[in-house]
Protein backbone atom coordinates (compact mmCIF):
# COMPACT_ATOMS: atom_id res chain seq x y z
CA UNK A 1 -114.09 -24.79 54.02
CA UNK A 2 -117.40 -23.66 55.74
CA UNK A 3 -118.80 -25.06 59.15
CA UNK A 4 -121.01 -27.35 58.99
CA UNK A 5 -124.53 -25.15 59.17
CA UNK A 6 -126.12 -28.11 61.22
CA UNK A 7 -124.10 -27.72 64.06
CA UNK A 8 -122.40 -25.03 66.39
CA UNK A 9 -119.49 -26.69 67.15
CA UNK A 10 -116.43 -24.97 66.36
CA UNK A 11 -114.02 -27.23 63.89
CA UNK A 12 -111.89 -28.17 67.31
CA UNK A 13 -114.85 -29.02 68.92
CA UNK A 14 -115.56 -26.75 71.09
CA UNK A 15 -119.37 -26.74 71.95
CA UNK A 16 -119.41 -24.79 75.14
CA UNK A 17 -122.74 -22.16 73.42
CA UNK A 18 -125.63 -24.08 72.55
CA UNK A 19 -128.51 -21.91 70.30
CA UNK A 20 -130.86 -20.43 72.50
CA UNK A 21 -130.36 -17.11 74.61
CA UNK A 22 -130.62 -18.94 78.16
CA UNK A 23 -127.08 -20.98 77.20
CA UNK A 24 -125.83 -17.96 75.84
CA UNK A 25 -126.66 -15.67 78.94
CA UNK A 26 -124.95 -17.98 80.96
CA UNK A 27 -122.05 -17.85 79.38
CA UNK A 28 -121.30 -15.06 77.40
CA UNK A 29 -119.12 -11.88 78.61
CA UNK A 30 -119.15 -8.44 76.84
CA UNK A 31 -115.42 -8.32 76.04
CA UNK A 32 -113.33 -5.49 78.01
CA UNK A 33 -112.01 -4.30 74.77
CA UNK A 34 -115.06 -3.54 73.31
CA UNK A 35 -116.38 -1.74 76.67
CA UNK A 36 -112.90 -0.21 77.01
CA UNK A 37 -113.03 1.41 73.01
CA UNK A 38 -115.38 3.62 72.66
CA UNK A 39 -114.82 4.52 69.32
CA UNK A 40 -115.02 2.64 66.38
CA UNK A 41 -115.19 3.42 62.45
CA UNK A 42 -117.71 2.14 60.25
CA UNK A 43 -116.72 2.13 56.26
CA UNK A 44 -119.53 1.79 53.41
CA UNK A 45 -118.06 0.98 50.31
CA UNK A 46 -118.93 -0.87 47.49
CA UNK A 47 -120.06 -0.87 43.42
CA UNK A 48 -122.43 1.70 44.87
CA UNK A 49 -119.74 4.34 45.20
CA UNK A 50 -119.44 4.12 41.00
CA UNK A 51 -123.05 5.81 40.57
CA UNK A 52 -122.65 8.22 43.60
CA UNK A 53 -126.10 9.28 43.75
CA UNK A 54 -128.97 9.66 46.70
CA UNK A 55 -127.19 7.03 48.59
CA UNK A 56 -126.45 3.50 49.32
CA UNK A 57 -129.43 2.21 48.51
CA UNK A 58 -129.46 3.37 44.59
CA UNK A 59 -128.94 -0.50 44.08
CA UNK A 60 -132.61 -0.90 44.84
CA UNK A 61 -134.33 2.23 43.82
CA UNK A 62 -132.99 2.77 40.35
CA UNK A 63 -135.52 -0.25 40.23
CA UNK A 64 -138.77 0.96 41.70
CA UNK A 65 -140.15 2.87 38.88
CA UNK A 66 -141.17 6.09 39.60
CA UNK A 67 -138.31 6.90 42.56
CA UNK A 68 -135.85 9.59 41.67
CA UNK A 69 -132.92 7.36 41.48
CA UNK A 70 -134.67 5.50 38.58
CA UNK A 71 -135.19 8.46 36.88
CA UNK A 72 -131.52 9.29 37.52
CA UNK A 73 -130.06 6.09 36.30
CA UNK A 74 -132.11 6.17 33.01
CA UNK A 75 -130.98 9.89 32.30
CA UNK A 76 -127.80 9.02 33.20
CA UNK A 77 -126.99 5.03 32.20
CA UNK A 78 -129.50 3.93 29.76
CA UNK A 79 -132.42 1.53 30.12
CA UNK A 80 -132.36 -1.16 32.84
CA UNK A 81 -132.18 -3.98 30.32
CA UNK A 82 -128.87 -2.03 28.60
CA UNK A 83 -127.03 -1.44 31.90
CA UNK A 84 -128.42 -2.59 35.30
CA UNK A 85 -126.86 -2.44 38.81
CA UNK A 86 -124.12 -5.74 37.95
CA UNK A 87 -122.66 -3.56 34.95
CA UNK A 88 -121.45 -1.00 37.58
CA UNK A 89 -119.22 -3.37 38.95
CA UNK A 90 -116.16 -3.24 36.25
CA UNK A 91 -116.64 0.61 36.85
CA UNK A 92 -115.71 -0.30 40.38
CA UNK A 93 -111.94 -0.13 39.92
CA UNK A 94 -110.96 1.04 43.77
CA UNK A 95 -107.51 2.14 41.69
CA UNK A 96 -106.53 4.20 44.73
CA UNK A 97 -107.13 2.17 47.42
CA UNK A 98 -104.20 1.36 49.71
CA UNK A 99 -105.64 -0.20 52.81
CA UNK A 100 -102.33 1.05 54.50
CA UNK A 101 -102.87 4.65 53.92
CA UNK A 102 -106.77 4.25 55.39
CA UNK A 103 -105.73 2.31 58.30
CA UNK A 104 -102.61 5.28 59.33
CA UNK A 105 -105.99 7.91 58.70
CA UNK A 106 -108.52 5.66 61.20
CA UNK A 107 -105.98 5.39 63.97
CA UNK A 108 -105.37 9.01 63.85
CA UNK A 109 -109.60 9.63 64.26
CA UNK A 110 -108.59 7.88 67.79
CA UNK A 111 -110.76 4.56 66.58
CA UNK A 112 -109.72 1.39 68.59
CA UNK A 113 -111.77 -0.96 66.25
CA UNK A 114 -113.08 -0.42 62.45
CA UNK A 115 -116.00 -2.30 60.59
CA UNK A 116 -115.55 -2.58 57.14
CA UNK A 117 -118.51 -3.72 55.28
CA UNK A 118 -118.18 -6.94 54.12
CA UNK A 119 -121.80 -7.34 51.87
CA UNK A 120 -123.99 -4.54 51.39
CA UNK A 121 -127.62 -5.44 50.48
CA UNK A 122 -126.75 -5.17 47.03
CA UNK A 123 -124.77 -8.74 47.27
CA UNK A 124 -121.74 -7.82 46.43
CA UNK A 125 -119.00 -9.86 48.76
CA UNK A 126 -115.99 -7.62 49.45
CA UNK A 127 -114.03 -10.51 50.00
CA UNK A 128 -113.04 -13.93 48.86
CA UNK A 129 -116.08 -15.96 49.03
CA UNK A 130 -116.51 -19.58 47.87
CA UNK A 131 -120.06 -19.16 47.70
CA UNK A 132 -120.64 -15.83 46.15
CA UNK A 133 -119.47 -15.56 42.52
CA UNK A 134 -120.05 -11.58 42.51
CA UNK A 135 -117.20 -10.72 44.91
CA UNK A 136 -114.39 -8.32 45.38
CA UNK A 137 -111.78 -10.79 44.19
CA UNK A 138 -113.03 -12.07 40.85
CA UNK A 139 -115.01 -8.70 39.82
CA UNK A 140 -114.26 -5.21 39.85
CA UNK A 141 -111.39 -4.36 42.29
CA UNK A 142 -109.89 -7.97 41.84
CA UNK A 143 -108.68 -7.58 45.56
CA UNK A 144 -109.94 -9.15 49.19
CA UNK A 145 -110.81 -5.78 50.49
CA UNK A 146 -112.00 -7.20 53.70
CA UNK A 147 -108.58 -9.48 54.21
CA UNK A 148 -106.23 -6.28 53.40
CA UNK A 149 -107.84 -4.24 55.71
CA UNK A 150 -107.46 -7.16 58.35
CA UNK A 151 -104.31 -7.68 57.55
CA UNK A 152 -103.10 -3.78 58.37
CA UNK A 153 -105.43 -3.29 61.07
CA UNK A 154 -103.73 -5.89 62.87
CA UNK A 155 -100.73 -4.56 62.37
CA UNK A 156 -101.53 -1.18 63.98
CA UNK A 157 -103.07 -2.47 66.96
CA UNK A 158 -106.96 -1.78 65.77
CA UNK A 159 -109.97 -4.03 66.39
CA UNK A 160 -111.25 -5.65 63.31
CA UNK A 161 -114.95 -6.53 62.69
CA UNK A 162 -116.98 -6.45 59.79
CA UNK A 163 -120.52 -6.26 59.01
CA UNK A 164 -123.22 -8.35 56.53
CA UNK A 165 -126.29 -7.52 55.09
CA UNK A 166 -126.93 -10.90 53.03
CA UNK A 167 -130.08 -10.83 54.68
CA UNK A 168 -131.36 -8.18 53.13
CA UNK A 169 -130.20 -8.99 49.83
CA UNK A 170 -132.91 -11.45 49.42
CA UNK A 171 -135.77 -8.93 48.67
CA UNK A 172 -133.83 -6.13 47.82
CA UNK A 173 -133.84 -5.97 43.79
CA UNK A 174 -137.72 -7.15 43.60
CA UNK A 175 -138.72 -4.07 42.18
CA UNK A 176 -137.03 -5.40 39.01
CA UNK A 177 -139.30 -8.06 38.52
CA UNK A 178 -142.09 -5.43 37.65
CA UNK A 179 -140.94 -4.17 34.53
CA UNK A 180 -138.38 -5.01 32.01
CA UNK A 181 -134.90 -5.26 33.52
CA UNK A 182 -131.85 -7.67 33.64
CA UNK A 183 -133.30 -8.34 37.14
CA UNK A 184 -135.51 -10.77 35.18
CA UNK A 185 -132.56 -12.65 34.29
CA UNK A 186 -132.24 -15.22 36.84
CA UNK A 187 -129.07 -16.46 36.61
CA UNK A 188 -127.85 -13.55 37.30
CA UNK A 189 -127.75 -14.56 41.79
CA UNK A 190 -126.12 -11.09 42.46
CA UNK A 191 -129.67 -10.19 42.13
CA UNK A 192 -130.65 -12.29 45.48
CA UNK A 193 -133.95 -14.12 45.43
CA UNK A 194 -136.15 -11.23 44.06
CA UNK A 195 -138.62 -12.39 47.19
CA UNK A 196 -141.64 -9.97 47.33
CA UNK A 197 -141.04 -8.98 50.76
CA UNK A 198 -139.12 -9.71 53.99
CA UNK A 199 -141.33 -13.35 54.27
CA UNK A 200 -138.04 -15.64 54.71
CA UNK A 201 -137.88 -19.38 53.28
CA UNK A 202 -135.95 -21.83 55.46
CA UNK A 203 -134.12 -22.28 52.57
CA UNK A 204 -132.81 -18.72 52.07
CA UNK A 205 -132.13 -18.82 56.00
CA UNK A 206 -129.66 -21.85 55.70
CA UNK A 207 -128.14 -19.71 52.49
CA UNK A 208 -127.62 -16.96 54.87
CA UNK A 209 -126.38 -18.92 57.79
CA UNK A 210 -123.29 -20.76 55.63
CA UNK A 211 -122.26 -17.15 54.46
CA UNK A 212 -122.32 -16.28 57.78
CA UNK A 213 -120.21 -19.11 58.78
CA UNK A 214 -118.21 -18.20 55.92
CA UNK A 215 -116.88 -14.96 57.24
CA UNK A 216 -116.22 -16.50 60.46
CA UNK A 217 -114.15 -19.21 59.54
CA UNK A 218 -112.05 -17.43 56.68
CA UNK A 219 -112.15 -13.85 59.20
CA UNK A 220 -112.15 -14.48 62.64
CA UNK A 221 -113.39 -10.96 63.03
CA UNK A 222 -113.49 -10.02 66.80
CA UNK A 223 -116.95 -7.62 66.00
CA UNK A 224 -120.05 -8.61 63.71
CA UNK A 225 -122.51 -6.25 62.80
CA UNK A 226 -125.97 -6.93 61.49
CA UNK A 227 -129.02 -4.27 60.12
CA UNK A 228 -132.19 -5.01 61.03
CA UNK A 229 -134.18 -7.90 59.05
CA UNK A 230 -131.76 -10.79 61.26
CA UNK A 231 -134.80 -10.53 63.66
CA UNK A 232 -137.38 -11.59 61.50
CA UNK A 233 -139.04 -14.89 62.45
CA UNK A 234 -137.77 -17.15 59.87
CA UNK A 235 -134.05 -16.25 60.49
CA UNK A 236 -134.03 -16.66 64.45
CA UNK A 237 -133.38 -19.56 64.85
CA UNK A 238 -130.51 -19.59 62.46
CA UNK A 239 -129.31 -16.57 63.86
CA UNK A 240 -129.03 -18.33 67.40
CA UNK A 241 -126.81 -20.79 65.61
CA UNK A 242 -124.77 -18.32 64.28
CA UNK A 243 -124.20 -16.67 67.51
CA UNK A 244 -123.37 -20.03 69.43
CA UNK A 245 -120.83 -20.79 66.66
CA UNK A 246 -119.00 -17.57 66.56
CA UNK A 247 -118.80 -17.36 70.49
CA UNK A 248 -117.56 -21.30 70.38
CA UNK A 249 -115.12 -20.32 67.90
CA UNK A 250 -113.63 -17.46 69.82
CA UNK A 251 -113.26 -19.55 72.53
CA UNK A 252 -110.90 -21.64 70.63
CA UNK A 253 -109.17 -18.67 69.15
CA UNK A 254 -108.97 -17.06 72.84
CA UNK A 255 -110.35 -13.83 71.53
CA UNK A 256 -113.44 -11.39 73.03
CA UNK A 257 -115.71 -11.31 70.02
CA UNK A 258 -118.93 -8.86 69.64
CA UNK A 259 -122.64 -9.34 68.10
CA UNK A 260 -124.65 -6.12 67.11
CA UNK A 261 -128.33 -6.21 66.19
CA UNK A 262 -130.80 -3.26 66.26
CA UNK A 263 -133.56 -5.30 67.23
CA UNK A 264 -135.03 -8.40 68.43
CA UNK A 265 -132.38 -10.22 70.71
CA UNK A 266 -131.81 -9.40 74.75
CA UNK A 267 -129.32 -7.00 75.43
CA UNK A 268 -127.31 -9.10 77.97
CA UNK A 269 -126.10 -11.53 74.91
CA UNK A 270 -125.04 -9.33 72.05
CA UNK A 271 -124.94 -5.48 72.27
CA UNK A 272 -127.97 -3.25 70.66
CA UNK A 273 -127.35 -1.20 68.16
CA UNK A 274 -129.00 2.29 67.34
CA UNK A 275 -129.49 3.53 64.10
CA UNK A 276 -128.38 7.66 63.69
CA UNK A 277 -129.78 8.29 66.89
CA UNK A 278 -128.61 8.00 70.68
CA UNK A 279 -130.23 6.35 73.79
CA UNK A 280 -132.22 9.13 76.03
CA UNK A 281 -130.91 7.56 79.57
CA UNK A 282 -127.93 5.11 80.96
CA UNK A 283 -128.47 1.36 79.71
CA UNK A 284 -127.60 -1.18 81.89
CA UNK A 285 -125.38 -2.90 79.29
CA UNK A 286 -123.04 -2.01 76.63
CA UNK A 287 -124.93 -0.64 73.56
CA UNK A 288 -123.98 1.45 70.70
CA UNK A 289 -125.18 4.29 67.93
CA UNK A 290 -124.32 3.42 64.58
CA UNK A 291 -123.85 6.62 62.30
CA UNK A 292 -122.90 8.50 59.30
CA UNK A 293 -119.78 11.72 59.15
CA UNK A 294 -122.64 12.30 55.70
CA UNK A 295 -125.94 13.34 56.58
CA UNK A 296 -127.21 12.12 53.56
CA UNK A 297 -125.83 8.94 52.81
CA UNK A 298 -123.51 5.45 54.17
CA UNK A 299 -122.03 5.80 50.93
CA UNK A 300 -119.61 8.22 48.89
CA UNK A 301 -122.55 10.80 47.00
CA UNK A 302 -121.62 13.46 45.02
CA UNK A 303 -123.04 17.10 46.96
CA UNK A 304 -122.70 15.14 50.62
CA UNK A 305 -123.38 17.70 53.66
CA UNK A 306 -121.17 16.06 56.35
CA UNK A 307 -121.62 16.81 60.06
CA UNK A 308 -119.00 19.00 62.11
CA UNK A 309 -116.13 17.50 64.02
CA UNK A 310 -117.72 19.19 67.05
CA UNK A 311 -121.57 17.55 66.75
CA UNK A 312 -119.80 14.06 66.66
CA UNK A 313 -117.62 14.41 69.71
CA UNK A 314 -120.50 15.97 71.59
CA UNK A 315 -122.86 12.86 70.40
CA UNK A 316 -119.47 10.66 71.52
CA UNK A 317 -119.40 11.92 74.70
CA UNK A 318 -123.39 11.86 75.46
CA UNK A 319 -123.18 8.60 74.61
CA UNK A 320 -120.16 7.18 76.55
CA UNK A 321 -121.79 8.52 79.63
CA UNK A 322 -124.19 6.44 78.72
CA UNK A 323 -122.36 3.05 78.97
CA UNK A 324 -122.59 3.43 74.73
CA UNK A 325 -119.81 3.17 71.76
CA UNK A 326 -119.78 5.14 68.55
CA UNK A 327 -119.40 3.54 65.25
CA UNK A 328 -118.55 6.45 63.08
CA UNK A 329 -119.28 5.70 59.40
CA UNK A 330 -117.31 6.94 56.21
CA UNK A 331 -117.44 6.75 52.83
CA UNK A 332 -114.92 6.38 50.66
CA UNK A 333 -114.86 7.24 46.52
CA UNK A 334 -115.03 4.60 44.35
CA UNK A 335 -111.67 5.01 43.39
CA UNK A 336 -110.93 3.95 46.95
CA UNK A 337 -109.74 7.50 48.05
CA UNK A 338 -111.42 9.49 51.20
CA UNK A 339 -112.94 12.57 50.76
CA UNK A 340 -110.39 15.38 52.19
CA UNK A 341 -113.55 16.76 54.23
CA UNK A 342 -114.45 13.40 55.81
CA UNK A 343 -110.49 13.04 56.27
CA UNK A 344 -110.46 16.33 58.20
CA UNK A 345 -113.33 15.33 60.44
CA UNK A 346 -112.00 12.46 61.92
CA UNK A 347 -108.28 13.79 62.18
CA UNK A 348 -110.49 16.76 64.27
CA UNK A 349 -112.01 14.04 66.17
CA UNK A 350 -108.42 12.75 66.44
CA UNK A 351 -106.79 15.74 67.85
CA UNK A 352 -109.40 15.94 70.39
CA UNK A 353 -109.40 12.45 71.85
CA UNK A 354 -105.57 13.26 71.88
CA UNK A 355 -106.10 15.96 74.54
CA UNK A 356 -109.07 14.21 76.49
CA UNK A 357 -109.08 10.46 75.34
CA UNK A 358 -108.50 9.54 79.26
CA UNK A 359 -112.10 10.75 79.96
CA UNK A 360 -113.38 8.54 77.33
CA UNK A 361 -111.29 5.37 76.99
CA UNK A 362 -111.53 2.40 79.67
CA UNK A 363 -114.29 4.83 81.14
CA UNK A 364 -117.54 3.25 83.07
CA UNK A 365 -120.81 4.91 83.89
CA UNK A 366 -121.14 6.72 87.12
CA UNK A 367 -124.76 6.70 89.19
CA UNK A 368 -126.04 9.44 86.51
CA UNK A 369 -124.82 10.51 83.15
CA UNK A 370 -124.85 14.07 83.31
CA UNK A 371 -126.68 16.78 84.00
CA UNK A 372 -127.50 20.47 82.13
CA UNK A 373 -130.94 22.61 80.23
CA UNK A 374 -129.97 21.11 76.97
CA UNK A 375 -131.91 18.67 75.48
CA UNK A 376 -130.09 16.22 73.73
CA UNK A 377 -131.78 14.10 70.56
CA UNK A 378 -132.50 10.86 70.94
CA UNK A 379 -134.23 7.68 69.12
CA UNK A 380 -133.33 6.26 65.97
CA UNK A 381 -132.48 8.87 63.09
CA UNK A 382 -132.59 11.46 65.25
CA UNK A 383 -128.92 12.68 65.15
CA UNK A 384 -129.23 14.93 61.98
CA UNK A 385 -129.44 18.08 64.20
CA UNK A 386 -126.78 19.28 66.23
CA UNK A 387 -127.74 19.91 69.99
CA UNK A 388 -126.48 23.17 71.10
CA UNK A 389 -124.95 23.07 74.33
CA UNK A 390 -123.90 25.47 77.18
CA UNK A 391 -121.36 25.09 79.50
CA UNK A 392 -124.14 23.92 82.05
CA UNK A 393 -124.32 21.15 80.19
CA UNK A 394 -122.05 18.12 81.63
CA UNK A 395 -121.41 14.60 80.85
CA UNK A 396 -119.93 12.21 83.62
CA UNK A 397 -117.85 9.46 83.31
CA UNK A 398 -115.49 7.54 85.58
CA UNK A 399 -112.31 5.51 86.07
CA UNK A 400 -111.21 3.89 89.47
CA UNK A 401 -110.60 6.94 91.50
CA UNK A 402 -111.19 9.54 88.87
CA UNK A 403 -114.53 10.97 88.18
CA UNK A 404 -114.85 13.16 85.04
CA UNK A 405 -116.80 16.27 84.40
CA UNK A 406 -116.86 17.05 80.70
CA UNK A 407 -118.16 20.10 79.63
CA UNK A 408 -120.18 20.52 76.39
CA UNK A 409 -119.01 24.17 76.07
CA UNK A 410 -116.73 26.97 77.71
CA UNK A 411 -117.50 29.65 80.64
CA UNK A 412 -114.55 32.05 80.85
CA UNK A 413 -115.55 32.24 84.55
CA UNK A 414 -116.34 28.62 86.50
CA UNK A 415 -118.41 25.60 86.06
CA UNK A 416 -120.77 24.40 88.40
CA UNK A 417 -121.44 20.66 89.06
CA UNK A 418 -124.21 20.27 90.95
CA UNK A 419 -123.99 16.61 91.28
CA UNK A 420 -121.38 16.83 93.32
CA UNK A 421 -123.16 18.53 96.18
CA UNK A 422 -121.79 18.26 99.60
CA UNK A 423 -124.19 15.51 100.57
CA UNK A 424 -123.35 13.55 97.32
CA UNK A 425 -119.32 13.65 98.16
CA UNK A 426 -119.33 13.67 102.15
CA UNK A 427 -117.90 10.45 102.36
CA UNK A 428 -115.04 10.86 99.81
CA UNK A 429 -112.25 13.33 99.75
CA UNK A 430 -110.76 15.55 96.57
CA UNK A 431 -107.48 14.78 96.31
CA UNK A 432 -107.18 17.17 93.04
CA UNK A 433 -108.48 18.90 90.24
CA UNK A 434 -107.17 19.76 86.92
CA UNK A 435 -108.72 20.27 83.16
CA UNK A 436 -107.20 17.46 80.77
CA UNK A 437 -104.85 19.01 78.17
CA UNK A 438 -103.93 22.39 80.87
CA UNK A 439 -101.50 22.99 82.80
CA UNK A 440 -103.02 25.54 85.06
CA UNK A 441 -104.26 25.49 88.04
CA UNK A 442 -107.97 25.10 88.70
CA UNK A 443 -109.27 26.46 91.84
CA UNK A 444 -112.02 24.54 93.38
CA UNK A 445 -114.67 24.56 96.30
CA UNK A 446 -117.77 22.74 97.95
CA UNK A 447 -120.76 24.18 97.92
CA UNK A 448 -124.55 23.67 99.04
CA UNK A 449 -125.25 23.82 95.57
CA UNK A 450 -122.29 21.59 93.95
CA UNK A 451 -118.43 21.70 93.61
CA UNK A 452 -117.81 24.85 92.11
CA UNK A 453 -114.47 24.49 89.56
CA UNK A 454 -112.90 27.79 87.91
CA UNK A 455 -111.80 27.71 83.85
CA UNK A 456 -108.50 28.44 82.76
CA UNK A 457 -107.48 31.31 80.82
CA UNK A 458 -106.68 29.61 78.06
CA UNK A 459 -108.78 26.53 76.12
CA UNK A 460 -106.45 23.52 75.73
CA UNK A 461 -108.38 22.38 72.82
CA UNK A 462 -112.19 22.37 70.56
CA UNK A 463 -115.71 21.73 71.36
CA UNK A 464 -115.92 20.10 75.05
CA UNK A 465 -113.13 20.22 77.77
CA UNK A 466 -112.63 17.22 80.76
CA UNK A 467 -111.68 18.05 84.15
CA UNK A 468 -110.28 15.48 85.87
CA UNK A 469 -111.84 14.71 89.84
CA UNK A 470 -109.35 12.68 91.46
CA UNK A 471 -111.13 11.31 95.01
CA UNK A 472 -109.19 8.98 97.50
CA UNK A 473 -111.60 6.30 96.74
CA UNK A 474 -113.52 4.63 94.05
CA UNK A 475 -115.96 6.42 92.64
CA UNK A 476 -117.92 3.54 91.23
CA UNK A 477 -120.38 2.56 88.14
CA UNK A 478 -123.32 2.99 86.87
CA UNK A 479 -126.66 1.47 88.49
CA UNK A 480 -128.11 -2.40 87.40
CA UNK A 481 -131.68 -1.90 89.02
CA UNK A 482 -133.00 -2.17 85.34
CA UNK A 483 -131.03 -5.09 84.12
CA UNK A 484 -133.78 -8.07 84.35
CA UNK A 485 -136.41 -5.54 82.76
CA UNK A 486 -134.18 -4.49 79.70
CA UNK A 487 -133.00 -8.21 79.01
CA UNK A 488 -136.84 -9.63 79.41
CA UNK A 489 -138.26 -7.47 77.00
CA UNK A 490 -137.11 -9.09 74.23
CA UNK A 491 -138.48 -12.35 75.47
């Protein structure tokens, strides 16, 4: 049974969020278990893991004429008329899949919440929709992906959020309609609404709204993600809805629940989302980078070129210290089996957090995020290139009493933090120093030019190393002076 689309009142009544962004504001609370995480996993997987070519998007370009992947598909499946994007879906047999086993491998990575995709663009529900036909269910895998995976995340203690991209679904097999295809075929709604571009109907927007409601009601996922066309004029206003349900809803349910957009809604009501890139400075409110282990691709692709372990917990920790989350993507075969490189990646990641997870869990911002030569990336689809960092370089990040120094790479001699110059900790004492994951001693002293720490003889793990700064008083958060000036610009 779906809410009613006309109204945000949760099925107990609960109308606390009404749909405009001054209610919400007033309201609304970032949940402490989202700012607390830190880490979260992102999975792409669908009837686009069958062709495993160029990426996630073959759905649409094996139907603009001219693209590679169209080329690809007729070398390789036929004509478009003989077998078009809907006859991959038997192929899609996810034989292998055991949500158990993937849930034992994302807790190892050190993930505290994981966001399976529930719809891809290509329209395909991974889950048991009323309203969708073409789902996970009655086609292909004949299983509720997105309710098994709910089911076992639950049971280990992990987040569980999902993410839909109906919106996009509407436009996204138009190329179709230019030549002959079985996109032609109407009846066939997998296909979406074959619009011409992203010029939304109110129509389509109250289509998309009582899917969205869908998930919610059948779900109750504590995280919803959303790409980029939610902001687009026509959807708005729906969108609003959406959000005022959901957050009435969790009320009832007593849970902290999560909105991520990329664009297009104030950052003090949902949490912005960066596309394979990182913020340059400290935001005044929770944000996040989404992002792909595959440099290439979401999805599984034959030939993938994966990033190292040690690039992602370097773009981790740059962008904790800058009051952000990562949502690490992978993507799984479509036999429903993970790639043993991806696997090792995150149980890298994994072993890491293991040894310095206390510098990034439950962590807040301090009064600057870090200091060093190195300049990391930043902006969207930026992250491809690894930033290579010296020991100079240092990340901050703080908890009560303890203020972290992380260090992006080792000195066999000492580290400098020239943050923490006499002036900056007059009025606080050092009660101790150590280096997360060692047991020996670290010898320490104030300088004119910063506290000057020595490294131990031996590294107690890969890629970055924490020392823990315990003071005899709070070291305190980040800095708010931008807060009115990064909600109002999306006004």
């Amino acid at each position: 049974m779906v809410g009613n689309i006309n109204s945000v009142v949760s099925p107990k009544g609960t109308e606390v969020f009404q749909p405009n962004w001054d209610s919400i504001a007033r309201y609304y609370k970032f949940p402490k278990w989202f700012m607390d995480a830190k880490f979260g996993i992102f999975i792409h997987w669908g009837p686009y893991s069958v062709p495993a070519y160029n990426s996630e998007w073959y759905a649409r370009h094996m139907y603009l004429e001219g693209h590679e992947v169209y080329k690809h598909h007729i070398k390789t499946w036929g004509s478009h008329n003989e077998f078009g994007y809907k006859d991959f879906i038997p192929l899609f047999k996810a034989e292998k899949f055991n949500a158990k086993e993937w849930v034992k491998l994302l807790k190892k990575s050190g993930a505290k919440y994981v966001v399976p995709v529930a719809e891809h663009h290509d329209g395909f529900s991974m889950y048991k929709s009323d309203l969708n036909k073409w789902n996970s269910v009655r086609m292909g895998p004949k299983k509720d992906i997105i309710g098994l995976l709910k089911k076992e995340l639950e049971k280990e203690g992990l987040i569980f959020g999902l993410s839909t991209h109906r919106a996009e679904n509407a436009w996204f097999f138009n190329g179709g309609m230019k030549f002959p295809s079985d996109v032609q075929d109407t009846t066939i709604t997998l296909y979406g609404r074959r619009y011409k571009n992203e010029h939304y109907t109110d129509d389509f927007a109250r289509e998309w709204l009582a899917h969205t409601y869908e998930l919610i009601d059948k779900y109750q996922p504590k995280l919803i993600w959303f790409d980029w066309t939610v902001n687009n004029r026509a959807l708005k206003p729906y969108f609003n809805k959406f959000m005022a349900y959901y957050y009435n809803n969790a009320l009832d349910w007593k849970e902290e629940v999560v909105v991520n957009t990329k664009q297009g809604y104030p950052t003090n009501i949902q949490v912005w989302d960066m596309e394979r890139g990182k913020s340059g400075k400290m935001m005044c409110f929770p944000w996040q980078t989404d992002t792909s282990v595959g440099k290439r691709s979401w999805s599984y692709i034959d030939g993938e070129r994966n990033k190292t372990p040690e690039q992602i917990v370097h773009d981790l920790i740059d962008i904790v210290s800058k009051n952000g989350n990562l949502l690490l993507n992978i993507g799984p075969r479509a036999d429903g089996t993970i790639t043993e490189e991806q696997e090792a990646i995150l149980l890298s990641i994994g072993q890491w957090l293991k040894v310095n997870g206390d510098a990034i869990y439950g962590t807040r911002c301090w009064k600057k995020f870090g200091e060093g030569d190195a300049q990391s990336t930043k902006g969207s689809f930026s992250d491809n290139r690894a930033t290579q960092y010296t020991s100079r370089d240092i990340r901050f990040t703080t908890k009560g009493n303890v203020f972290y120094a992380i260090a992006l790479n080792w000195d066999d001699k000492w580290l400098l933090i020239k943050s923490l110059g006499k002036e900056t900790i007059a009025d606080a004492e050092i009660l101790s120093v150590n280096l997360l994951g060692s047991k020996e001693q670290i010898s320490w002293t104030k300088t004119d030019g910063g506290l000057k720490l020595s490294f131990p003889k031996k590294k107690p793990c890969k890629y970055a190393y924490s020392f823990k700064i315990t003071f005899n008083k709070k070291v305190g958060e980040h800095l708010q002076s931008e807060a009115s000036n990064e909600v109002m610009k999306y006004r």
